[in-house]
C-alpha atoms as a PDB file:
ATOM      1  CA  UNK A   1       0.000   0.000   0.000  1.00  0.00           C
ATOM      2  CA  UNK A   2       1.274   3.271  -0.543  1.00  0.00           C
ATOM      3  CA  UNK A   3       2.157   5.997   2.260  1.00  0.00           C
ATOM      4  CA  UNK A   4      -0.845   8.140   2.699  1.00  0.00           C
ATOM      5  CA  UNK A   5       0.178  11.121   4.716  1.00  0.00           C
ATOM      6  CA  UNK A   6      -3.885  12.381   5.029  1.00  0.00           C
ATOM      7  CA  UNK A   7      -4.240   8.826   6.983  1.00  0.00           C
ATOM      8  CA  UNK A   8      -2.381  10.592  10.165  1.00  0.00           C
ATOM      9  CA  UNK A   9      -3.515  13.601  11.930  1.00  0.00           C
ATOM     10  CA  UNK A  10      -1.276  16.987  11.855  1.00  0.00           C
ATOM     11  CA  UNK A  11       0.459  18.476  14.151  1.00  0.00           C
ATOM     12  CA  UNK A  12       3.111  21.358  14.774  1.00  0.00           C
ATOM     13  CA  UNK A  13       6.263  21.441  16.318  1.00  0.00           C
ATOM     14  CA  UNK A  14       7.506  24.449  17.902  1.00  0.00           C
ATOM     15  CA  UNK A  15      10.901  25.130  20.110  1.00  0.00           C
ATOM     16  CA  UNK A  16      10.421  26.960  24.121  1.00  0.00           C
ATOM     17  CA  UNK A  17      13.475  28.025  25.187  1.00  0.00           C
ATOM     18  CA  UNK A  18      14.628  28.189  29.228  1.00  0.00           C
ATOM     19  CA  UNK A  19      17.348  31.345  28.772  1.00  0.00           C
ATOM     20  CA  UNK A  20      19.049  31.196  31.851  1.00  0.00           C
ATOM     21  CA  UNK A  21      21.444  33.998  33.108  1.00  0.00           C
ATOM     22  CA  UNK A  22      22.908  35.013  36.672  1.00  0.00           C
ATOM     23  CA  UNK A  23      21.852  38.839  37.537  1.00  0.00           C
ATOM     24  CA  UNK A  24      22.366  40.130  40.902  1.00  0.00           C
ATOM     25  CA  UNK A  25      23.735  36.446  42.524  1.00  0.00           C
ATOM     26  CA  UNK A  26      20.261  35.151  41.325  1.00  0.00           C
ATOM     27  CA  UNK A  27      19.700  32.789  39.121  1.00  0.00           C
ATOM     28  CA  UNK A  28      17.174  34.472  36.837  1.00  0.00           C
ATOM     29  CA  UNK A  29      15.280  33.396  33.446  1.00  0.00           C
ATOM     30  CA  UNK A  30      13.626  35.272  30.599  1.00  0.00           C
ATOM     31  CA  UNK A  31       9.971  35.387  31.232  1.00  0.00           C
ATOM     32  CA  UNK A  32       7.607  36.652  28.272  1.00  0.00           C
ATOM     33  CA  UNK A  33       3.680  38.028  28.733  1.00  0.00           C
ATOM     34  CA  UNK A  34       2.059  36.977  26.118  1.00  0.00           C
ATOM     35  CA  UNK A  35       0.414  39.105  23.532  1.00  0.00           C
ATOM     36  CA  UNK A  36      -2.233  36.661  21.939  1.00  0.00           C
ATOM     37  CA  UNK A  37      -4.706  33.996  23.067  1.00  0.00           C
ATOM     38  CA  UNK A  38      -3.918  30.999  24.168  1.00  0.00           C
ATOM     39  CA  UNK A  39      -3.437  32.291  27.333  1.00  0.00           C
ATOM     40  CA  UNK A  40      -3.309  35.947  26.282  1.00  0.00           C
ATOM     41  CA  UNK A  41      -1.286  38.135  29.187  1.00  0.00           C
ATOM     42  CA  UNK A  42       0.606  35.211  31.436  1.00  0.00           C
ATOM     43  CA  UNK A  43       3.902  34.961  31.162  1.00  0.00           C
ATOM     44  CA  UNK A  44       5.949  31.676  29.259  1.00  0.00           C
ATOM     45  CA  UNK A  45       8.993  30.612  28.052  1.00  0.00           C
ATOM     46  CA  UNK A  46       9.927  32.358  24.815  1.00  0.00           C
ATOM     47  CA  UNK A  47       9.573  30.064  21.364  1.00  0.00           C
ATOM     48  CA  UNK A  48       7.456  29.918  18.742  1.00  0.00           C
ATOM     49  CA  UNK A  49       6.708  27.355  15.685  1.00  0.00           C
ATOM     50  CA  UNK A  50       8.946  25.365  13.457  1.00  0.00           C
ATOM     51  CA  UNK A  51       9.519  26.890  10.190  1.00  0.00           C
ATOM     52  CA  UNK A  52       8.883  24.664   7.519  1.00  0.00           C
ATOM     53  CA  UNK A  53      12.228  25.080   5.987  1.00  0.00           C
ATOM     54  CA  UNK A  54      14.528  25.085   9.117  1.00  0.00           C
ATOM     55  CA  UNK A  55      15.438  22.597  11.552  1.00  0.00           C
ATOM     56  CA  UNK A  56      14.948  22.765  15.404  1.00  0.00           C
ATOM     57  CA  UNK A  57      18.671  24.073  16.029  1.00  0.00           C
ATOM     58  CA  UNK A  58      18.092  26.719  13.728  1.00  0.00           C
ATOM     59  CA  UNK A  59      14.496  27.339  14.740  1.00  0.00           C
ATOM     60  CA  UNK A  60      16.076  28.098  18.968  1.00  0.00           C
ATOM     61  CA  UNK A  61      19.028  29.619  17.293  1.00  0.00           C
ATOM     62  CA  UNK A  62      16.266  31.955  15.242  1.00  0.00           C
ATOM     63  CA  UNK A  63      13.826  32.354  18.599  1.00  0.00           C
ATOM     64  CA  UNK A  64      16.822  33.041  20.739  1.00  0.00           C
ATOM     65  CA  UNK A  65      17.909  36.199  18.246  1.00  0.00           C
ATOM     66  CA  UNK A  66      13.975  37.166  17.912  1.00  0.00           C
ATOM     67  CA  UNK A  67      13.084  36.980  21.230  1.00  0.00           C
ATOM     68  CA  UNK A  68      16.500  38.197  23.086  1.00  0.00           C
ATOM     69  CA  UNK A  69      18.973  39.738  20.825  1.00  0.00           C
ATOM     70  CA  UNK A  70      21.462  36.473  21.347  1.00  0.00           C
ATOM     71  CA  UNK A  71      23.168  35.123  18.919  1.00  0.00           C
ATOM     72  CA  UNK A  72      24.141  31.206  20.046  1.00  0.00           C
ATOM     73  CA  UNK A  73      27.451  29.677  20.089  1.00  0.00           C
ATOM     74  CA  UNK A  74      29.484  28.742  17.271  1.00  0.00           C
ATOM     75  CA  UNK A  75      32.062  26.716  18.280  1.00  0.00           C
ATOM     76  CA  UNK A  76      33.847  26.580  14.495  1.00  0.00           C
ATOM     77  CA  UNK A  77      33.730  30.322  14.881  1.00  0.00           C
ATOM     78  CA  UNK A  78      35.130  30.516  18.433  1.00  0.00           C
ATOM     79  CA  UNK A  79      33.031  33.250  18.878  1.00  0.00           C
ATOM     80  CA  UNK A  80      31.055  34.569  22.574  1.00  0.00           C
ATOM     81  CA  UNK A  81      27.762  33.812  21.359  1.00  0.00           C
ATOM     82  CA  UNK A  82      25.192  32.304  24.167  1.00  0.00           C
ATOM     83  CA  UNK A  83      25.393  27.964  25.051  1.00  0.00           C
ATOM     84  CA  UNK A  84      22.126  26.736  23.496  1.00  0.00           C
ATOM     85  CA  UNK A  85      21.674  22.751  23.749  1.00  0.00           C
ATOM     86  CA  UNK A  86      18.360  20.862  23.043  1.00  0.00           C
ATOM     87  CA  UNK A  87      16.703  19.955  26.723  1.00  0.00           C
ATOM     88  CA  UNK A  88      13.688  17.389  25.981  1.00  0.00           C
ATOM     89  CA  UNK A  89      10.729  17.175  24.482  1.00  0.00           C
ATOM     90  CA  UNK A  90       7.352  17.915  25.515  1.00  0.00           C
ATOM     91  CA  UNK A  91       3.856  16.226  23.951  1.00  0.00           C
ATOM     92  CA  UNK A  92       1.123  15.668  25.768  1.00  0.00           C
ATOM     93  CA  UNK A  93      -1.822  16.157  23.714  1.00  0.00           C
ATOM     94  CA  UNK A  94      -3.837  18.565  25.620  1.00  0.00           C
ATOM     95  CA  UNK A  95      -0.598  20.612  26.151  1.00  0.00           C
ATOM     96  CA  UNK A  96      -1.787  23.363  23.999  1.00  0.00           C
ATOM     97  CA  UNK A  97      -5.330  24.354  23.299  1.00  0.00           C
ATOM     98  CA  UNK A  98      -5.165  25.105  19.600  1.00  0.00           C
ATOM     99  CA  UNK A  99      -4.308  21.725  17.873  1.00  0.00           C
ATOM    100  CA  UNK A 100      -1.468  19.018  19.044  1.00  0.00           C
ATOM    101  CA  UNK A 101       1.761  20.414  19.492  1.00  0.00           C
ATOM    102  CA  UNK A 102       5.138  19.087  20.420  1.00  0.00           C
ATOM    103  CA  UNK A 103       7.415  21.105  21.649  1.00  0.00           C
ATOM    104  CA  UNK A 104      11.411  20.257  21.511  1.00  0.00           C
ATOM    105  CA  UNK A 105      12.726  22.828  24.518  1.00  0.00           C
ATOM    106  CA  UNK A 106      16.344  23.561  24.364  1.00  0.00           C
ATOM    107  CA  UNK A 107      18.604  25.100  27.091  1.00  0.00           C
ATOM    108  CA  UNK A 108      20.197  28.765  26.732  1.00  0.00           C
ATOM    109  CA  UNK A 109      23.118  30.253  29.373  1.00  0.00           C
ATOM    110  CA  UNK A 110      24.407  33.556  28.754  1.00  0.00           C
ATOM    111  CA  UNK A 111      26.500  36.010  31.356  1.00  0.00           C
ATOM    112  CA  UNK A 112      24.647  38.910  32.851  1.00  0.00           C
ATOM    113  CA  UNK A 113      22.658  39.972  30.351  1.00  0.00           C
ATOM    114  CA  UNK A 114      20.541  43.561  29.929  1.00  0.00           C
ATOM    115  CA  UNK A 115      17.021  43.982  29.611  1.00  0.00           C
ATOM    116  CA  UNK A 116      15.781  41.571  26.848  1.00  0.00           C
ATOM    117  CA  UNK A 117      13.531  42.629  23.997  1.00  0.00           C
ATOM    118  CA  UNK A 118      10.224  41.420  23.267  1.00  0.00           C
ATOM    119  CA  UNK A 119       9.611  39.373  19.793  1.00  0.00           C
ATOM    120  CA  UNK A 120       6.894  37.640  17.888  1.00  0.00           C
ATOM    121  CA  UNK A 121       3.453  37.085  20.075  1.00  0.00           C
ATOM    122  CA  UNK A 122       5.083  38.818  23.294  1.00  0.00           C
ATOM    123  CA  UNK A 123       4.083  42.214  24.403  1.00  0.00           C
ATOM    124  CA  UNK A 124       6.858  42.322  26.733  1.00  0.00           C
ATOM    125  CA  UNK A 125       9.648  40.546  28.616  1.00  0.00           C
ATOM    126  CA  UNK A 126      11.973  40.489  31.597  1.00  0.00           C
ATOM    127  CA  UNK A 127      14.437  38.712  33.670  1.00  0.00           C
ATOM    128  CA  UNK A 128      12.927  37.279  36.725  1.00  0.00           C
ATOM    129  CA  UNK A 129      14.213  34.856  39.382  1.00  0.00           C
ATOM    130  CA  UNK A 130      13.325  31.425  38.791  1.00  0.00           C
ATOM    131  CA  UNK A 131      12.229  30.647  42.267  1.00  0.00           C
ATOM    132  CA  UNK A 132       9.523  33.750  41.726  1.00  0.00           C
ATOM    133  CA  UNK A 133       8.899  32.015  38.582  1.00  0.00           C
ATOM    134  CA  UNK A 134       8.307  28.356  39.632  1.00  0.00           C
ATOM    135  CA  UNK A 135       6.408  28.984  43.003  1.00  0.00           C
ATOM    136  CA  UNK A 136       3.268  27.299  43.725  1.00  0.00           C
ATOM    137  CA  UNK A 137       1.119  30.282  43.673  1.00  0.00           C
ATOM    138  CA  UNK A 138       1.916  31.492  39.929  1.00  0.00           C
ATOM    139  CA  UNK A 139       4.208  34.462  39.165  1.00  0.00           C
ATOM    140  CA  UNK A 140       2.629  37.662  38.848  1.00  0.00           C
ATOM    141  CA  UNK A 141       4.749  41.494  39.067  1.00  0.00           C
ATOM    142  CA  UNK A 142       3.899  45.098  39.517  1.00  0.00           C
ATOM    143  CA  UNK A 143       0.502  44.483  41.765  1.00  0.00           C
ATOM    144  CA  UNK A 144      -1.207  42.211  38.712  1.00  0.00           C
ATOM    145  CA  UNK A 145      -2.677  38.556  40.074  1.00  0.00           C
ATOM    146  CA  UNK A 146      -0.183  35.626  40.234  1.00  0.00           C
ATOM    147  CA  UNK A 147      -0.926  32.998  37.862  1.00  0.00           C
ATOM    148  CA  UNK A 148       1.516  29.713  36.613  1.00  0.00           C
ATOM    149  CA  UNK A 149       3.642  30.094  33.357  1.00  0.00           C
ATOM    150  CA  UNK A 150       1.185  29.480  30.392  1.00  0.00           C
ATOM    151  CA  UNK A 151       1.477  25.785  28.760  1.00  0.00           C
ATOM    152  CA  UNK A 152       3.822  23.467  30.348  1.00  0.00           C
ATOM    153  CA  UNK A 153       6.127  25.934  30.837  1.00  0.00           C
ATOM    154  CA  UNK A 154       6.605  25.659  34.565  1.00  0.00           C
ATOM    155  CA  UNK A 155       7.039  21.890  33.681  1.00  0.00           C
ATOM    156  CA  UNK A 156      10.042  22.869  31.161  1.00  0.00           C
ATOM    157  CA  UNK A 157      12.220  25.518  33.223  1.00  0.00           C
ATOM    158  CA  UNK A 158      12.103  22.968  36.370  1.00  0.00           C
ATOM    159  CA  UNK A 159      13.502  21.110  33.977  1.00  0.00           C
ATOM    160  CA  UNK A 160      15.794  23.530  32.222  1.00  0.00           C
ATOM    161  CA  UNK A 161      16.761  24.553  35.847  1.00  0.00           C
ATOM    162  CA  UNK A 162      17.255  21.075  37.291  1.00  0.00           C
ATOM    163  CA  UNK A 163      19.904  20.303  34.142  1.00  0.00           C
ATOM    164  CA  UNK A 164      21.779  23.232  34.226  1.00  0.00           C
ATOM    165  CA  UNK A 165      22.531  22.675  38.115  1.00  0.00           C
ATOM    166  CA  UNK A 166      23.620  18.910  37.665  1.00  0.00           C
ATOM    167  CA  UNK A 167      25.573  20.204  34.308  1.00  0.00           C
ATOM    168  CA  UNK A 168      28.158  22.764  36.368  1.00  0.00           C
ATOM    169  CA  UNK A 169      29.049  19.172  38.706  1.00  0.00           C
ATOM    170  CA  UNK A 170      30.314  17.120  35.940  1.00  0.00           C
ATOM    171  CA  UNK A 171      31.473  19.892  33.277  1.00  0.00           C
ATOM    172  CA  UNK A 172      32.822  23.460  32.842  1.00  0.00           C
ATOM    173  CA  UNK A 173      29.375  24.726  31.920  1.00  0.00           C
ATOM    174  CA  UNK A 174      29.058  27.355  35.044  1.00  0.00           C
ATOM    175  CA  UNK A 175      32.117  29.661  32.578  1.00  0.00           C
ATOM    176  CA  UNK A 176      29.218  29.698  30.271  1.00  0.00           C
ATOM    177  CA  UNK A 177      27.420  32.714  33.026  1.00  0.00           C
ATOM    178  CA  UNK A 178      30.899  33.978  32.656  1.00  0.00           C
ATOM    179  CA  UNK A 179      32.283  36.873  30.886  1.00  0.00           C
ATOM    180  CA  UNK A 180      35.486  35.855  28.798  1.00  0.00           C
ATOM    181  CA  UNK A 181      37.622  36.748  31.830  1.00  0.00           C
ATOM    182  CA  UNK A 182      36.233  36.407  35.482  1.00  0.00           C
ATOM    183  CA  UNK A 183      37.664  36.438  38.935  1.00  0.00           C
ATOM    184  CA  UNK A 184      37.314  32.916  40.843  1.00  0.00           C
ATOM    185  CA  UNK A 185      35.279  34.666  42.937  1.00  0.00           C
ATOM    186  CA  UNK A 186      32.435  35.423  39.921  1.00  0.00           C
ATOM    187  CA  UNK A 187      32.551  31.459  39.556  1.00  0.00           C
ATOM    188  CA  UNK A 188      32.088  30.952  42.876  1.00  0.00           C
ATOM    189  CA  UNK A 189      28.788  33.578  42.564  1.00  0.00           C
ATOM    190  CA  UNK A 190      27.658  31.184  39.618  1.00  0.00           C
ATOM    191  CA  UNK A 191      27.571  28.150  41.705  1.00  0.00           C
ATOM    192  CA  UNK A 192      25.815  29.494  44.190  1.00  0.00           C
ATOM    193  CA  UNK A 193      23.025  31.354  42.298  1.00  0.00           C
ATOM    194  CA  UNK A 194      22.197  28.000  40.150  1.00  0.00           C
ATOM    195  CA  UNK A 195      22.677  26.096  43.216  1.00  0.00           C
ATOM    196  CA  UNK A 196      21.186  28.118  45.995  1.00  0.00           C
ATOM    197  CA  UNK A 197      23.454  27.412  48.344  1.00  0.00           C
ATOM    198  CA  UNK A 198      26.749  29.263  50.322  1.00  0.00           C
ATOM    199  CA  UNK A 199      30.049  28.136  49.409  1.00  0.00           C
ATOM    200  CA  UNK A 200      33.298  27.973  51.713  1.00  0.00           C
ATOM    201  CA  UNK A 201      35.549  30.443  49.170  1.00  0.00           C
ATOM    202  CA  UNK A 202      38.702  29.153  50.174  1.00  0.00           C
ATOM    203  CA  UNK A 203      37.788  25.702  49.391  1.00  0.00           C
ATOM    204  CA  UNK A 204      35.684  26.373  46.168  1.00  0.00           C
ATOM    205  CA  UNK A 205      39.320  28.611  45.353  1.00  0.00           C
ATOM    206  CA  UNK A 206      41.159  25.567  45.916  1.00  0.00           C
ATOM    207  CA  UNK A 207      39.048  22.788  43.643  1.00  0.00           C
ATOM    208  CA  UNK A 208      38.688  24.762  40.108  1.00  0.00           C
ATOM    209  CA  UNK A 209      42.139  25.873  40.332  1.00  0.00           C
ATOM    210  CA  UNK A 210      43.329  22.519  41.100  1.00  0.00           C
ATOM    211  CA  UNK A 211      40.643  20.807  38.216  1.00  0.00           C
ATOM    212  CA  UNK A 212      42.832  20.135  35.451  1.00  0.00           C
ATOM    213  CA  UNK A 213      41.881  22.566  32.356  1.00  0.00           C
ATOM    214  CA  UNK A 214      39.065  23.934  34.049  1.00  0.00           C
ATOM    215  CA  UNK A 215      40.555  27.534  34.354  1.00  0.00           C
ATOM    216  CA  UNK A 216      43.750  28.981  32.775  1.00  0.00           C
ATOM    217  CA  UNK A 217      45.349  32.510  33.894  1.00  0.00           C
ATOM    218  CA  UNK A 218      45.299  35.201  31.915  1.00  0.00           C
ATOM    219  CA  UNK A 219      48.008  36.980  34.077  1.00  0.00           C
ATOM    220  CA  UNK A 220      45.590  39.845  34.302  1.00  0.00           C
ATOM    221  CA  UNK A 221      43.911  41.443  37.793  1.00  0.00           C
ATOM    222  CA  UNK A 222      41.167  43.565  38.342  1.00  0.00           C
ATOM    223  CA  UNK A 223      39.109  45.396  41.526  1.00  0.00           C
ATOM    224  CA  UNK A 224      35.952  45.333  39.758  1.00  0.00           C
ATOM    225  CA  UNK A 225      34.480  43.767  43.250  1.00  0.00           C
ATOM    226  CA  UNK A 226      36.285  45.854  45.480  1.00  0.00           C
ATOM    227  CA  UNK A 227      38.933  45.432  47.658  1.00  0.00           C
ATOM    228  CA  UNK A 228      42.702  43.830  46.522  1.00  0.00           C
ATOM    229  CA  UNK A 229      43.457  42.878  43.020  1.00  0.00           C
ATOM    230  CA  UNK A 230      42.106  39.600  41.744  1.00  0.00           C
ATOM    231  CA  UNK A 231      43.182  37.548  39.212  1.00  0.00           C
ATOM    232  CA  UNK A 232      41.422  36.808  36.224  1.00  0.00           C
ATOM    233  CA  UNK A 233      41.050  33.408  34.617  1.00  0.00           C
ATOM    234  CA  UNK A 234      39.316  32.220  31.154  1.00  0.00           C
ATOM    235  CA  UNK A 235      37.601  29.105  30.720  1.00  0.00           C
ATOM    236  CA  UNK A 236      40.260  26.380  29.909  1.00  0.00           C
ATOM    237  CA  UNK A 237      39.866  23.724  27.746  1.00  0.00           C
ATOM    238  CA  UNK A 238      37.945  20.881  29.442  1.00  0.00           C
ATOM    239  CA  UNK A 239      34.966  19.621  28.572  1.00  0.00           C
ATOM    240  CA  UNK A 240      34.312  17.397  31.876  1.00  0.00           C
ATOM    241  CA  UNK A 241      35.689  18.007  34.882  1.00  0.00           C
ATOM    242  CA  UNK A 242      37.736  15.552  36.908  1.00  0.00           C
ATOM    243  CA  UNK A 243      37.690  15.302  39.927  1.00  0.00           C
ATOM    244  CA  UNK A 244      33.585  16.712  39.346  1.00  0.00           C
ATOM    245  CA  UNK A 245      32.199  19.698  41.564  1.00  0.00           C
ATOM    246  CA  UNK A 246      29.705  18.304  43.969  1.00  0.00           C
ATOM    247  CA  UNK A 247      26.762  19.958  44.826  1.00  0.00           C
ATOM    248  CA  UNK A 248      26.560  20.439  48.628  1.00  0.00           C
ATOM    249  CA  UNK A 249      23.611  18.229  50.242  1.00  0.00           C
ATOM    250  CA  UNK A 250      21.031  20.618  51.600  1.00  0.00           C
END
């Protein structure tokens, strides 16, 4: 018999994307209010449909510029563009109220970012902590009700959140909230904004100097924090880091 596509029911794909940054020691993700129905003024993830002629790495890659003004990673072009990695995918069937969609959410870390921009169906974004975002009442700013992330979207940055906090134990990830040079002690900020904990700095100090090609020198100092001169490292060239950085049992 021969392949009848009209035999199987449509659906769309689109990409959600969990942008993940550190501002002010707190782990913080873009949050989008939506401009059109469904679920016309909550706030979501930003994404948006699968073009017909792309596929899904250039679709986040496309929603990332559109919806933030990043431009992701190239690693063939060693250039300083934002990590963007494919998370999971997402399709149950009542998931969106228009028709069946699956969703394929990736993962996007960039250093302290400014205020994004709004794109596509959004009428206006921000950064927000992700413990404001993800707490059991709904999320809700400036006086307006609380109500949860439209979708599955709360669903997808527990998720989102939840990978990039086992990520920075095994590999060299956290230098991705980094700018291209940073003080051990901006690390040390990372890991404790994505993990929500306090960490000893002489002992943090001690382990990612002493991981092999987690950090290299740049024989460069600054006082941007305040007080003596500290020296500024760049990320190194490891991939995984051995021995791994252990998230403290809370």
């Amino acid at each position: 018999m021969p392949y009848d596509p009209s035999a199987f029911p449509p659906f769309a794909v689109t990409v959600d994307l969990v942008v993940l940054t550190v501002r002010r020691h707190a782990l913080c993700a873009l949050a989008v209010r939506r401009g059109e129905q469904p679920f016309q003024g909550r706030w979501a993830l930003p994404g948006g449909f699968v073009r017909p002629d792309e596929d899904l790495g250039q679709a986040a890659a496309r929603e990332l510029a559109e919806e933030t003004g990043l431009r992701a990673h190239d690693p063939s072009a060693q250039d300083n563009g934002a990590h963007l990695e494919q998370l999971a995918t997402y399709g149950d069937p009542k998931r969106d109220p228009r028709m069946r969609v699956v969703s394929v959410a990736h993962l996007a870390l960039a250093p302290d970012l400014p205020a994004p921009r709004a794109g596509g169906d959004a009428n206006s974004a921000r950064w927000a902590p992700v413990e404001e975002l993800l707490q059991q009442g709904g999320y809700g700013r400036d006086g307006e009700k609380a109500a949860p992330l439209a979708f599955d979207h709360a669903q997808i940055l527990a998720d989102g959140v939840e990978r990039a906090r086992s990520k920075i134990e095994y590999s060299s990830l956290a230098t991705a909230f980094c700018p291209t040079e940073f003080t051990v002690g901006e690390l040390r900020r990372v890991y404790e904004a994505v993990w929500g904990v306090a960490l000893d700095p002489r002992n943090f100090h001690r382990k990612v100097t002493g991981t092999p090609g987690f950090l290299v020198p740049t024989g460069g100092t600054t006082t941007r924090q305040g007080g003596r001169p500290a020296q500024l490292f760049r990320a190194g060239g490891a991939t995984l880091l051995n021995p791994p950085m252990l998230r403290p049992e809370v």
